[in-house]
Protein backbone atom coordinates (compact mmCIF):
# COMPACT_ATOMS: atom_id res chain seq x y z
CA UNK A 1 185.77 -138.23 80.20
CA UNK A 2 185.47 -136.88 76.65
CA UNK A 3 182.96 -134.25 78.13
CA UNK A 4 185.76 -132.98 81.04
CA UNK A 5 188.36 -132.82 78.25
CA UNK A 6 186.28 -130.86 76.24
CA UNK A 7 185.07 -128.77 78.88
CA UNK A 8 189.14 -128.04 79.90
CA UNK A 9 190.09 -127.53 76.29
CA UNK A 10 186.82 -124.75 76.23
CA UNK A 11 187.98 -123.21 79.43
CA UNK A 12 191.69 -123.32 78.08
CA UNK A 13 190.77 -121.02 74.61
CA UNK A 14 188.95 -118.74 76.70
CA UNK A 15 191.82 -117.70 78.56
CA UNK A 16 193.73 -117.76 75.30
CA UNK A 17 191.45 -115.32 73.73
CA UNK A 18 190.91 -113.36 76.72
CA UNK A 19 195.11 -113.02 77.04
CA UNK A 20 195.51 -112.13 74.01
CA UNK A 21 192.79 -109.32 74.06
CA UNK A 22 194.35 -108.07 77.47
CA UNK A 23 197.82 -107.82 76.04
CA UNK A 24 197.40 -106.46 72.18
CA UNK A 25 199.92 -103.54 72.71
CA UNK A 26 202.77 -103.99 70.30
CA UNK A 27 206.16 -104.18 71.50
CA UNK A 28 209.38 -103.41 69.67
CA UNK A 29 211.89 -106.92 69.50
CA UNK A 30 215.11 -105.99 68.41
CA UNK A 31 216.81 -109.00 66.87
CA UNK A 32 220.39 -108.86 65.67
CA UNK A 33 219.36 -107.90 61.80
CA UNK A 34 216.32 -105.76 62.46
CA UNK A 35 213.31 -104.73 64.63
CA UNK A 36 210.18 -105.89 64.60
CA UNK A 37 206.90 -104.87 66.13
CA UNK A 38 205.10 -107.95 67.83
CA UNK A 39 201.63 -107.71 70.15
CA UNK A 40 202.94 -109.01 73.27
CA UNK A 41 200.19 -111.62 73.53
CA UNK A 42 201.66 -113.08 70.35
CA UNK A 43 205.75 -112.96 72.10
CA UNK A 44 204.60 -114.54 75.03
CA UNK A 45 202.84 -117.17 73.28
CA UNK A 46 205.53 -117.29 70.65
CA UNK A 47 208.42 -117.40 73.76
CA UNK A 48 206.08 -120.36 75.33
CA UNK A 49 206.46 -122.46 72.29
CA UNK A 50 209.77 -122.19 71.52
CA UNK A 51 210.16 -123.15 75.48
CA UNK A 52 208.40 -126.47 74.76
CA UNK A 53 209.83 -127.51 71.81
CA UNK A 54 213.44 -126.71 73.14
CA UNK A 55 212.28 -128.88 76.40
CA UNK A 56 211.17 -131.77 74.31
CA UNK A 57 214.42 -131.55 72.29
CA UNK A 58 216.40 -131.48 75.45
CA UNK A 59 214.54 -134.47 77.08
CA UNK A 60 214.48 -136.47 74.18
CA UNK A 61 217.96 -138.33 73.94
CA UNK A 62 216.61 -139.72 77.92
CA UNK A 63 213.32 -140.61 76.65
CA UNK A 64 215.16 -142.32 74.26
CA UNK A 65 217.27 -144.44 76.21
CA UNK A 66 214.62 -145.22 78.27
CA UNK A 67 212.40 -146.75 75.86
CA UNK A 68 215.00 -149.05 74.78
CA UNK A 69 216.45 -149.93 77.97
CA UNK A 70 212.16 -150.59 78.56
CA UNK A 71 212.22 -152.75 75.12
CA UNK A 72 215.56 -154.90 76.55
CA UNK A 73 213.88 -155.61 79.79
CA UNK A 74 210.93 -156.71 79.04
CA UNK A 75 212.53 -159.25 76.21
CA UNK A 76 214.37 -160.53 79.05
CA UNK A 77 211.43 -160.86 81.15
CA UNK A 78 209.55 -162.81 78.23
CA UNK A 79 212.95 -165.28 77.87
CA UNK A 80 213.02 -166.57 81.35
């Protein structure tokens, strides 16, 4: 198992490396105080990111409540 994961985490960097050496053309971000000249590999990756953390952030109040309606239920399965 530890070999697969390795062998997907391998396989996962090259495409990484080979993205970002397919896409290292700058492109111009204008922000609303400034511009700024980002290779587009790096936006991409950079958009990706902030995509997952604002997911996790949006999911997290459910996982939440979850986990603690989890916790009550299975204090009420240990009681009876």
């Amino acid at each position: 198992m530890r070999l697969l994961m390795l062998l997907v985490l391998g396989f996962v960097a090259l495409l990484g490396v080979t993205f970002a050496s397919l896409n290292a053309e700058s492109v111009v971000v204008h922000y609303y105080i400034g511009i700024q000249k980002i290779p587009l590999s790096a936006l991409v990756v950079g958009v990706l990111v902030l995509g997952v953390l604002i997911g996790l952030l949006a999911s997290f109040p459910v996982i939440l409540q979850l986990k603690m309606k989890l916790r009550r239920l299975s204090r009420q399965k240990m009681e009876h």
